[in-house]
PDB file of N, CA and C in Angstrom:
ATOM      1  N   UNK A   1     177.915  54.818  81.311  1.00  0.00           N
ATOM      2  CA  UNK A   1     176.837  54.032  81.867  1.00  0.00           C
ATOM      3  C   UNK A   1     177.406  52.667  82.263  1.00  0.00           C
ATOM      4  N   UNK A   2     176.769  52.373  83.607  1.00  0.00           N
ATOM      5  CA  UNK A   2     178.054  50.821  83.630  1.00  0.00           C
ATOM      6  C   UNK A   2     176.759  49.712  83.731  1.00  0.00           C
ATOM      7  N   UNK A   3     176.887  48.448  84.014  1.00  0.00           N
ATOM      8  CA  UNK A   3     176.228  47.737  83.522  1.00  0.00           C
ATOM      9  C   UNK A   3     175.307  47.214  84.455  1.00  0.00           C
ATOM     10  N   UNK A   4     174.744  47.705  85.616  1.00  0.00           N
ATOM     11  CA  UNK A   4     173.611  48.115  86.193  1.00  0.00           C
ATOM     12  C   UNK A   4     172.673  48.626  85.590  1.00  0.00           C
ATOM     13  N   UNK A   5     172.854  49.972  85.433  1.00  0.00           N
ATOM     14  CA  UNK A   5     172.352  51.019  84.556  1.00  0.00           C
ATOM     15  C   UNK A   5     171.218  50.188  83.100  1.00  0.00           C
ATOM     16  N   UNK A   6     172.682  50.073  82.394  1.00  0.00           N
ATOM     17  CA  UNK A   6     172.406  49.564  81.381  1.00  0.00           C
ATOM     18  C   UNK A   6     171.277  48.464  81.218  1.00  0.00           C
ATOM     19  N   UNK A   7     171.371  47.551  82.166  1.00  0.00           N
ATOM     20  CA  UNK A   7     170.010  46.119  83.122  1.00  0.00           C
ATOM     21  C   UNK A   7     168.610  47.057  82.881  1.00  0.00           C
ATOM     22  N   UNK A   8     169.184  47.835  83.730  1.00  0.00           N
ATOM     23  CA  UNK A   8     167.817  48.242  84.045  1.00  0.00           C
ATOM     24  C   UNK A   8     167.057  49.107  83.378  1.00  0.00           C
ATOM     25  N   UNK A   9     168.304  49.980  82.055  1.00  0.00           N
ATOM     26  CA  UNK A   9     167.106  50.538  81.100  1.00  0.00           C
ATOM     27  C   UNK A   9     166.358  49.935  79.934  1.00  0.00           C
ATOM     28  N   UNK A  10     167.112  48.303  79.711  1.00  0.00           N
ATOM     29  CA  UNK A  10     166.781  47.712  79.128  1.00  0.00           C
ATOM     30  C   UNK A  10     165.352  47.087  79.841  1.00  0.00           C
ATOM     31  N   UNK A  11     165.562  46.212  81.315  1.00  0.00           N
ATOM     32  CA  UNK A  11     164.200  46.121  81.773  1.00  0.00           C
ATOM     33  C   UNK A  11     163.146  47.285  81.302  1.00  0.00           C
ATOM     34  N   UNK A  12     163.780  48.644  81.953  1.00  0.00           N
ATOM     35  CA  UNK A  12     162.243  49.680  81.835  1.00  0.00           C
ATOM     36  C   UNK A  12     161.741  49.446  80.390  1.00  0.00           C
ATOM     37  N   UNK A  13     162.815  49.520  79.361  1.00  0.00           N
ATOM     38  CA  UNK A  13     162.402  49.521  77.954  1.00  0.00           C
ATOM     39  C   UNK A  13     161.414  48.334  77.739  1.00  0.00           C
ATOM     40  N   UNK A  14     161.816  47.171  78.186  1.00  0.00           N
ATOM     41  CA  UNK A  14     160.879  46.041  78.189  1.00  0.00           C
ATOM     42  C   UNK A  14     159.466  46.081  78.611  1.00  0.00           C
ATOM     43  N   UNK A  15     159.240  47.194  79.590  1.00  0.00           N
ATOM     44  CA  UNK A  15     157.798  47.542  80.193  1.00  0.00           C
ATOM     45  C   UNK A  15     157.558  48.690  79.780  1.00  0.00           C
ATOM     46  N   UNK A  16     157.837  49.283  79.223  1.00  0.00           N
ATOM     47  CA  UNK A  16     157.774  50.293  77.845  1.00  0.00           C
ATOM     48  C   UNK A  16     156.651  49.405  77.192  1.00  0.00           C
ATOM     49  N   UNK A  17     157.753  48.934  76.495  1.00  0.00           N
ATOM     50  CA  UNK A  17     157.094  48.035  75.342  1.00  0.00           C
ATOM     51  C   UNK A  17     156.130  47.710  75.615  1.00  0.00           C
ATOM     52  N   UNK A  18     155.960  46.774  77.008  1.00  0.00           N
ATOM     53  CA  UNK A  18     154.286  45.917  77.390  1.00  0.00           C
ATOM     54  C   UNK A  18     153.399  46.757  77.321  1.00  0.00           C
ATOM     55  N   UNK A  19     153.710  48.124  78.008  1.00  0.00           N
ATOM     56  CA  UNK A  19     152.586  48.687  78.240  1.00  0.00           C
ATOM     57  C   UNK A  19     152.163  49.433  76.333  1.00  0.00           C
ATOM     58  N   UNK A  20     152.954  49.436  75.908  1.00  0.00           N
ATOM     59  CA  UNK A  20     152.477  50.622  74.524  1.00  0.00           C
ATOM     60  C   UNK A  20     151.904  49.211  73.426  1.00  0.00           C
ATOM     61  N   UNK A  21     151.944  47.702  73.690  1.00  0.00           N
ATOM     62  CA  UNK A  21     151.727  47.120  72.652  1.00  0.00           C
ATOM     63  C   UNK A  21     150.312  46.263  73.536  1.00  0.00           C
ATOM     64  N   UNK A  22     149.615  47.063  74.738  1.00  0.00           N
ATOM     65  CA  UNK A  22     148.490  46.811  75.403  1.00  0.00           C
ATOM     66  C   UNK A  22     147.660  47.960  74.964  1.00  0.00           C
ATOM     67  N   UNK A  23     147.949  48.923  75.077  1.00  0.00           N
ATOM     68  CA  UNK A  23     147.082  50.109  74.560  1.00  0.00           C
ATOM     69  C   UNK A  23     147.350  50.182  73.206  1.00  0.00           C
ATOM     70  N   UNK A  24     148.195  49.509  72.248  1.00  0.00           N
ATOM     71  CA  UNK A  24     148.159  49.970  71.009  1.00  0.00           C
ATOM     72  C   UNK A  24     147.009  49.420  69.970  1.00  0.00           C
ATOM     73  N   UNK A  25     145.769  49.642  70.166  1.00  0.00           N
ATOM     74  CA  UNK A  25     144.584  49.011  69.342  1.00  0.00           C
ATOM     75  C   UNK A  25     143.718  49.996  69.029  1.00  0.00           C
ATOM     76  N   UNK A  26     143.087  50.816  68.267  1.00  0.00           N
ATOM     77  CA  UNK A  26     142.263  52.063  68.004  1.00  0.00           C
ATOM     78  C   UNK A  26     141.281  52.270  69.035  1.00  0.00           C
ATOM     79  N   UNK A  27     139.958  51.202  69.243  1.00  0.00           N
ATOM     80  CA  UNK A  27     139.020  50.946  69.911  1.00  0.00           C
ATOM     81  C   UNK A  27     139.430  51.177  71.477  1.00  0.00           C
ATOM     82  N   UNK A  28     140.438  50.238  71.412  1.00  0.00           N
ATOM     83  CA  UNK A  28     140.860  50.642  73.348  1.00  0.00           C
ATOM     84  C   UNK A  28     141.130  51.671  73.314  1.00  0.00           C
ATOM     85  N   UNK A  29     142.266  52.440  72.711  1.00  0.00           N
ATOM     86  CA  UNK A  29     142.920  53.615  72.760  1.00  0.00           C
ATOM     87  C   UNK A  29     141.980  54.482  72.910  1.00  0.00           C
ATOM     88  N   UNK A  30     140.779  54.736  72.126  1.00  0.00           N
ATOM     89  CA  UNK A  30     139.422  55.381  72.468  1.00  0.00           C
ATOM     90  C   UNK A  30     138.936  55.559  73.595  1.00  0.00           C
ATOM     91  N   UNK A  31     138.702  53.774  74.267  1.00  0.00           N
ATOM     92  CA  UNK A  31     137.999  53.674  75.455  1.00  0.00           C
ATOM     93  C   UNK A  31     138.964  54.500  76.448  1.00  0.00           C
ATOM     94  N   UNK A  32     140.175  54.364  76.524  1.00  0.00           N
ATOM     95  CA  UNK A  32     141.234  55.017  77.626  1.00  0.00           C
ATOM     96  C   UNK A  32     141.199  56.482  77.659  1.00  0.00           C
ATOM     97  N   UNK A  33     141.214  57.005  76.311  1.00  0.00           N
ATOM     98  CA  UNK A  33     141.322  58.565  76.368  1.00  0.00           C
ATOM     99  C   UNK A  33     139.459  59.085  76.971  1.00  0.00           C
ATOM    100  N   UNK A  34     138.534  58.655  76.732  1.00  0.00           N
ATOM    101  CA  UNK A  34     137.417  58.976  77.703  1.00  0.00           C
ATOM    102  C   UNK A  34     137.521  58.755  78.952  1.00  0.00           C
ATOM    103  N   UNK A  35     138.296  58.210  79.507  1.00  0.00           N
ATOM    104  CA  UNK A  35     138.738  57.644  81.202  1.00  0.00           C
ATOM    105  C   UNK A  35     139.782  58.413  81.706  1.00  0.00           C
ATOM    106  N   UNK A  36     140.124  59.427  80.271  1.00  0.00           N
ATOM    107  CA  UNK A  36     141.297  60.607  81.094  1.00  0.00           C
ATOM    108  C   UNK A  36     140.571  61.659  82.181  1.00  0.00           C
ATOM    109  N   UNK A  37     139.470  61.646  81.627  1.00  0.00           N
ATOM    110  CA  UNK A  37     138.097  62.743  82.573  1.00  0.00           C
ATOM    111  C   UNK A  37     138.282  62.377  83.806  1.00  0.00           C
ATOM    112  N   UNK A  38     138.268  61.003  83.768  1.00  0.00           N
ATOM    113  CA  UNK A  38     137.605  60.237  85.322  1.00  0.00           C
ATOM    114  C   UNK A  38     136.873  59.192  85.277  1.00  0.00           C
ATOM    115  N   UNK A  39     136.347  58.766  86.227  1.00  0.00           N
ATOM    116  CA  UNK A  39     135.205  57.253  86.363  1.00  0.00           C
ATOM    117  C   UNK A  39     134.248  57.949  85.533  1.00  0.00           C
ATOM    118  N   UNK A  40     134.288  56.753  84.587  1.00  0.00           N
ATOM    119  CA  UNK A  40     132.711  56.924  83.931  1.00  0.00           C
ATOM    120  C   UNK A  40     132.328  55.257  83.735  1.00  0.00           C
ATOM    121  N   UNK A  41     130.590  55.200  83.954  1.00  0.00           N
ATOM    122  CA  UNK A  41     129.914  53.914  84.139  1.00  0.00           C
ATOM    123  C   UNK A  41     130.094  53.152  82.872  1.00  0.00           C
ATOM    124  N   UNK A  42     129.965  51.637  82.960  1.00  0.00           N
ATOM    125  CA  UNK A  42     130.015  51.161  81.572  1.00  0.00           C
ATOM    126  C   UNK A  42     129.300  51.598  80.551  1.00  0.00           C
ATOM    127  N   UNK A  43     128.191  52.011  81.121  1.00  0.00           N
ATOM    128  CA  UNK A  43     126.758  51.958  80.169  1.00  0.00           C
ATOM    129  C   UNK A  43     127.240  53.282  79.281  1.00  0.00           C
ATOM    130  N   UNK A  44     127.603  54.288  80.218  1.00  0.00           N
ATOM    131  CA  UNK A  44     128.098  55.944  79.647  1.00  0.00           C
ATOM    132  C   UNK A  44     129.432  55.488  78.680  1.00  0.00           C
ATOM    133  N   UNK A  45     130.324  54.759  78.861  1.00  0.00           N
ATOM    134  CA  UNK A  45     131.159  54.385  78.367  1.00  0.00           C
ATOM    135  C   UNK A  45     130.663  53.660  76.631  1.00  0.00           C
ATOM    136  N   UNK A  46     130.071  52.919  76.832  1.00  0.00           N
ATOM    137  CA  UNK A  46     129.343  52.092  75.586  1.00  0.00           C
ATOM    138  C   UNK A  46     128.766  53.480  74.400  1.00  0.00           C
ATOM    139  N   UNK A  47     128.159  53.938  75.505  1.00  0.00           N
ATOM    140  CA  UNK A  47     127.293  55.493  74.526  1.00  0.00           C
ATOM    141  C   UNK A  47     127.887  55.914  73.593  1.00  0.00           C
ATOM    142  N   UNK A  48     129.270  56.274  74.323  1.00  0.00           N
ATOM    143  CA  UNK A  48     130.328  57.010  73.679  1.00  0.00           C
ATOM    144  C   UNK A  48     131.069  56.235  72.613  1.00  0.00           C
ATOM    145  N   UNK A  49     130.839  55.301  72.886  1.00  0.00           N
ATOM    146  CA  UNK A  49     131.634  54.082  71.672  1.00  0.00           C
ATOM    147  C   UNK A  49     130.879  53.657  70.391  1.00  0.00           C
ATOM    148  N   UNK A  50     131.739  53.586  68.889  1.00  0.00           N
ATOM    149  CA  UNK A  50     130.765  53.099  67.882  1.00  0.00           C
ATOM    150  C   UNK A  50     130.627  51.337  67.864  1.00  0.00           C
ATOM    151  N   UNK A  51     131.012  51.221  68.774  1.00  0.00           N
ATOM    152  CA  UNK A  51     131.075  49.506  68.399  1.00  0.00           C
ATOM    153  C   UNK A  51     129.988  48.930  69.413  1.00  0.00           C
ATOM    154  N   UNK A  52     129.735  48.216  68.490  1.00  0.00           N
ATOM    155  CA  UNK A  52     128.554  47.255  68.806  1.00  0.00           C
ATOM    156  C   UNK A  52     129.023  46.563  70.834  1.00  0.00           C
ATOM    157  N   UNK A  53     127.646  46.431  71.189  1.00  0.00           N
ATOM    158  CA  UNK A  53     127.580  46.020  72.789  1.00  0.00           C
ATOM    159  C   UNK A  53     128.931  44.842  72.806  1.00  0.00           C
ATOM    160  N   UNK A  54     128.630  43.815  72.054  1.00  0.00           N
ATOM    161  CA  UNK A  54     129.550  42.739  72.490  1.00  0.00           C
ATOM    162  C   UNK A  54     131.118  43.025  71.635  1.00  0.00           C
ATOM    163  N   UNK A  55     131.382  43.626  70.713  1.00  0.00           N
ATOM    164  CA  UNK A  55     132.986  44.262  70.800  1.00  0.00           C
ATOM    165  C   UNK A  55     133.241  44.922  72.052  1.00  0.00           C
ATOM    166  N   UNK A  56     132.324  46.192  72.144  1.00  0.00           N
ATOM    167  CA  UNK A  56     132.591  46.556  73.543  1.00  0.00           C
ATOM    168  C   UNK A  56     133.247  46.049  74.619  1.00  0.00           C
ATOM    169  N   UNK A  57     132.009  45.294  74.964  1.00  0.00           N
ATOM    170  CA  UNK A  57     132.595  44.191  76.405  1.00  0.00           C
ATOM    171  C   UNK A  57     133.396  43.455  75.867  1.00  0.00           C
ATOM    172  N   UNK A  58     134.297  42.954  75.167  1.00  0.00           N
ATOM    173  CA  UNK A  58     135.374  42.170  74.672  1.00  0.00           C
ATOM    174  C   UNK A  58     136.369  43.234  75.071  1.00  0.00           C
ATOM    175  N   UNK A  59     136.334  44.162  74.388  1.00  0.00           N
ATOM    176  CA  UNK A  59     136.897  45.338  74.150  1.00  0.00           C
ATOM    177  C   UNK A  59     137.595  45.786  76.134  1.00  0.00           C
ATOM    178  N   UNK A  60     136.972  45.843  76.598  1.00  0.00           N
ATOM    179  CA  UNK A  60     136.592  46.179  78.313  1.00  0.00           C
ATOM    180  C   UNK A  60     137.004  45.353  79.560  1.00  0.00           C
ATOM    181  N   UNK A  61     136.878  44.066  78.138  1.00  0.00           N
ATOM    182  CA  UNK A  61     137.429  42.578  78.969  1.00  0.00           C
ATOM    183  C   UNK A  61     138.677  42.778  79.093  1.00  0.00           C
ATOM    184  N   UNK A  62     139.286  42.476  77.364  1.00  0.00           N
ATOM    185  CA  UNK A  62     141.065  42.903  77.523  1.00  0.00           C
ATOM    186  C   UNK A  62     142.094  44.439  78.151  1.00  0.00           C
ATOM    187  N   UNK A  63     140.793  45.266  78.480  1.00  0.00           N
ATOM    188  CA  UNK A  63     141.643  46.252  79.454  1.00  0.00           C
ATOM    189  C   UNK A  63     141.557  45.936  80.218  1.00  0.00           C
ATOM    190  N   UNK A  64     140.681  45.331  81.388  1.00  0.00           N
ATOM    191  CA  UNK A  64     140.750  44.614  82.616  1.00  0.00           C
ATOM    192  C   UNK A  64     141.921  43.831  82.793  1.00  0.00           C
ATOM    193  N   UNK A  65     141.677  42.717  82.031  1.00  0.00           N
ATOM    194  CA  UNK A  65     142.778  41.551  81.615  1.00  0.00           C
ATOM    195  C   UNK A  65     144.235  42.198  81.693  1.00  0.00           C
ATOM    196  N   UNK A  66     144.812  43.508  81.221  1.00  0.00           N
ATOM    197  CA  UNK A  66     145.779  44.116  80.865  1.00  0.00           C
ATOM    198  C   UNK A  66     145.980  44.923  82.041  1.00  0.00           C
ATOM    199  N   UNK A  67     145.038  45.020  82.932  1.00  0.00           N
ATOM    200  CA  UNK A  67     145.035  45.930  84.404  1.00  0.00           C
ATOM    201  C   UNK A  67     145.266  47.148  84.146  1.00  0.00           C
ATOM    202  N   UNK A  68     144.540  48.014  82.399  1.00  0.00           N
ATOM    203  CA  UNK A  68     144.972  48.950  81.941  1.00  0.00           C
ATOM    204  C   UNK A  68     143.808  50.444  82.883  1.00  0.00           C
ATOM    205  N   UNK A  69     142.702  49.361  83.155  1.00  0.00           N
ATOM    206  CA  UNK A  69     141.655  49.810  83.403  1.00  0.00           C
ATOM    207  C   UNK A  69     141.403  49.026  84.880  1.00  0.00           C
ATOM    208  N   UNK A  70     140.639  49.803  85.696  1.00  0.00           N
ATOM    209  CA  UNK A  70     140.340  49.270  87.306  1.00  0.00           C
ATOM    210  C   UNK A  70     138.491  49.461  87.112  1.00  0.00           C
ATOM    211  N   UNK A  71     137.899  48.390  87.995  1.00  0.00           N
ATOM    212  CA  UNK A  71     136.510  48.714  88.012  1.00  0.00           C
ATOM    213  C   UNK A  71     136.019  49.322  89.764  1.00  0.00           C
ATOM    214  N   UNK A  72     134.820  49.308  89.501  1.00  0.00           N
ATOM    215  CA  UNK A  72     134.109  50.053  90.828  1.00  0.00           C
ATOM    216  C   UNK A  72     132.448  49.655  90.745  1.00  0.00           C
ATOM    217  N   UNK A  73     132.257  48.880  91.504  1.00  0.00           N
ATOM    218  CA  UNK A  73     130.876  48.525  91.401  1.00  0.00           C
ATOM    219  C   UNK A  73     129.893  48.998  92.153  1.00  0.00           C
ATOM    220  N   UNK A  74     129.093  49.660  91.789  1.00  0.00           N
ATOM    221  CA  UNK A  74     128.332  50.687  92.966  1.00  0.00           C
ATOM    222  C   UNK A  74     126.532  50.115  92.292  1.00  0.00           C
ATOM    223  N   UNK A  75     125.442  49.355  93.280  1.00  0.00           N
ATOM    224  CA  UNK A  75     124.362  48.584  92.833  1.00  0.00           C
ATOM    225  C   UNK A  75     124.895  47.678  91.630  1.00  0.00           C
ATOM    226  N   UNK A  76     124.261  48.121  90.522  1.00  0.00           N
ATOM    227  CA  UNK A  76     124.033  47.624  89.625  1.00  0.00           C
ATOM    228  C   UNK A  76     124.997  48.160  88.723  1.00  0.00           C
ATOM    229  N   UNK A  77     125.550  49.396  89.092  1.00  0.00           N
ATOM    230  CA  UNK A  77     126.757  49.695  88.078  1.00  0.00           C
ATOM    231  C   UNK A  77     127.778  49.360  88.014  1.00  0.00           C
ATOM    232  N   UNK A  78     128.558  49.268  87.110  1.00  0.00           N
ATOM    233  CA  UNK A  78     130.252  48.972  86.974  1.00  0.00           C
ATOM    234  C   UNK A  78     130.570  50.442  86.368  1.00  0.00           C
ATOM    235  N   UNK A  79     131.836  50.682  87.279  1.00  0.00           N
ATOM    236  CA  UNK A  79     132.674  52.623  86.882  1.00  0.00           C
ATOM    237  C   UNK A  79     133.720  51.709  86.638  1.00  0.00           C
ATOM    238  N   UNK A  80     134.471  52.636  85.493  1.00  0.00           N
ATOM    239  CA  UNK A  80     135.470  52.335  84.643  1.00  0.00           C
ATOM    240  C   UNK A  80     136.601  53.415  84.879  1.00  0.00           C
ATOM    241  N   UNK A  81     137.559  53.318  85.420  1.00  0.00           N
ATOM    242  CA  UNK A  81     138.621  54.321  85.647  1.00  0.00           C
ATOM    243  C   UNK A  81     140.074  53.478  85.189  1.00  0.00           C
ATOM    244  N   UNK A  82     141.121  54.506  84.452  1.00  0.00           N
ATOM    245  CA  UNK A  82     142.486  54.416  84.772  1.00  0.00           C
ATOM    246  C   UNK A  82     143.134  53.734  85.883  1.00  0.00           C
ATOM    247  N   UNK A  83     143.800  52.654  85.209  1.00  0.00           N
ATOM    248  CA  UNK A  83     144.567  51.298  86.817  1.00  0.00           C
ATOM    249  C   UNK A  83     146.074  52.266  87.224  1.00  0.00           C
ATOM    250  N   UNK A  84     146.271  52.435  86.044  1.00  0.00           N
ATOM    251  CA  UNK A  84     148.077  53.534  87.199  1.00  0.00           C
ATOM    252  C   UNK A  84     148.492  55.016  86.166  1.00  0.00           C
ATOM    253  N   UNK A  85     149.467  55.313  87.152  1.00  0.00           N
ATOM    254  CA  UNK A  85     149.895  56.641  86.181  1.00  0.00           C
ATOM    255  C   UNK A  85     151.188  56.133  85.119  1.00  0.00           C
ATOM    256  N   UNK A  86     151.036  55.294  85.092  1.00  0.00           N
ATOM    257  CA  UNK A  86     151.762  55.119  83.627  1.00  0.00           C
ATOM    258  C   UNK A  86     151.396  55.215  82.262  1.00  0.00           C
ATOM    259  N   UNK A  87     149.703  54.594  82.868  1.00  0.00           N
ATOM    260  CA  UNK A  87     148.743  54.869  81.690  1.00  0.00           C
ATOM    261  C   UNK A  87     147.927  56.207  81.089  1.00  0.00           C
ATOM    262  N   UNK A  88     148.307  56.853  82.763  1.00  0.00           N
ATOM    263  CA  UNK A  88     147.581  58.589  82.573  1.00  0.00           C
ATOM    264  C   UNK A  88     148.489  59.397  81.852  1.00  0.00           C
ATOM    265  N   UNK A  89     150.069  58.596  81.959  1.00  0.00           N
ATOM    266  CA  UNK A  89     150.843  59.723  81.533  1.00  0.00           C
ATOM    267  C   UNK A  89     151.320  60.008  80.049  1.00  0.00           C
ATOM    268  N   UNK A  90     150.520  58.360  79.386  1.00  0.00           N
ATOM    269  CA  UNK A  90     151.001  57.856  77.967  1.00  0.00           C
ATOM    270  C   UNK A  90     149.962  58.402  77.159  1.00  0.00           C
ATOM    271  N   UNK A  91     148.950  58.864  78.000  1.00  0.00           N
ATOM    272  CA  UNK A  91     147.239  59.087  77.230  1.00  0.00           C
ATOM    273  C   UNK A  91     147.463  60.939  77.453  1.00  0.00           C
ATOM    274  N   UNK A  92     148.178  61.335  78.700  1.00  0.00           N
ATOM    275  CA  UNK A  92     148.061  62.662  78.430  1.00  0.00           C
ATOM    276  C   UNK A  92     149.250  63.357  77.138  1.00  0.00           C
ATOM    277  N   UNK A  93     150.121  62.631  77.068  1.00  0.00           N
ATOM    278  CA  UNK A  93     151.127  62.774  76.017  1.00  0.00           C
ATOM    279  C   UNK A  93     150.762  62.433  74.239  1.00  0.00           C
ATOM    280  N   UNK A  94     149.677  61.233  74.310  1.00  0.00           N
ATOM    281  CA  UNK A  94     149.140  61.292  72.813  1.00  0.00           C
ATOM    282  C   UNK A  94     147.985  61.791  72.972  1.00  0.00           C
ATOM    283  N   UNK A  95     147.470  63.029  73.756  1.00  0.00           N
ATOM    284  CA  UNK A  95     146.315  63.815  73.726  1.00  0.00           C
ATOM    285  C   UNK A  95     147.237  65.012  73.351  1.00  0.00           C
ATOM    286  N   UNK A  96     148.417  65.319  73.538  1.00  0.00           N
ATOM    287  CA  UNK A  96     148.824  66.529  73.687  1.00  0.00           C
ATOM    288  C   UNK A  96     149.084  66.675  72.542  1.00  0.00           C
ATOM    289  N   UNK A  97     149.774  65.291  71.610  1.00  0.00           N
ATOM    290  CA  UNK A  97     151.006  65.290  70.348  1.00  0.00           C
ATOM    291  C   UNK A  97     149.145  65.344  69.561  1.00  0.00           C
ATOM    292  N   UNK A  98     148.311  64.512  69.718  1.00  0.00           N
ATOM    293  CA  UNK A  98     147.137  64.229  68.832  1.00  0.00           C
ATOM    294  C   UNK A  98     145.998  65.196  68.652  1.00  0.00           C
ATOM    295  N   UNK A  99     145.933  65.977  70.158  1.00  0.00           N
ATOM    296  CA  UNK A  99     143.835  65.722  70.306  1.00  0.00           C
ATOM    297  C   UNK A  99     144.269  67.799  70.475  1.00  0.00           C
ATOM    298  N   UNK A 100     145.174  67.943  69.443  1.00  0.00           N
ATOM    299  CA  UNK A 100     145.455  69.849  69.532  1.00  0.00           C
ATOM    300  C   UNK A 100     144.055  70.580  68.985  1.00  0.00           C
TER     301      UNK A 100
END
């Protein structure tokens, strides 16, 4: 491996890291694996969650914040979907190792 290589698996490792110590929280990790389906509305989103309205939206804030999560505003609703496939591919891999 010469020392190009080496740069740059250390970078990827570095965004490794960002991304697994952004999703690493129980509550989010929750909210993300319901968003493996597809867009679902906040309100449907909340349903599904045990935490109180305002953890929630805290909760919803810092995936935004983290660009872990993308929104979609249609009237009065906000849809909640997956922001890239880095995140589809980390959630289909601890569904596979976890959710047997």
């Amino acid at each position: 491996m010469d020392i190009n290589e080496l740069q740059e698996l250390q970078e990827n490792a570095g965004l490794a890291v960002a991304l697994l110590k952004r999703m690493a929280h129980k509550d989010r990790l929750l909210i993300l694996c319901h968003l493996t389906t597809g867009e679902i509305s906040a309100g449907e989103l909340s349903r599904r969650s045990l935490l109180s309205q305002s953890a929630f939206s805290q909760h919803l804030a810092v995936l935004r914040a983290d660009q872990l999560v993308k929104t979609r505003k249609e009237a009065q609703t906000i849809y909640y979907s997956l922001a890239n496939d880095a995140v589809i591919e980390v959630l289909s891999t601890l569904k596979q190792i976890f959710c047997k």
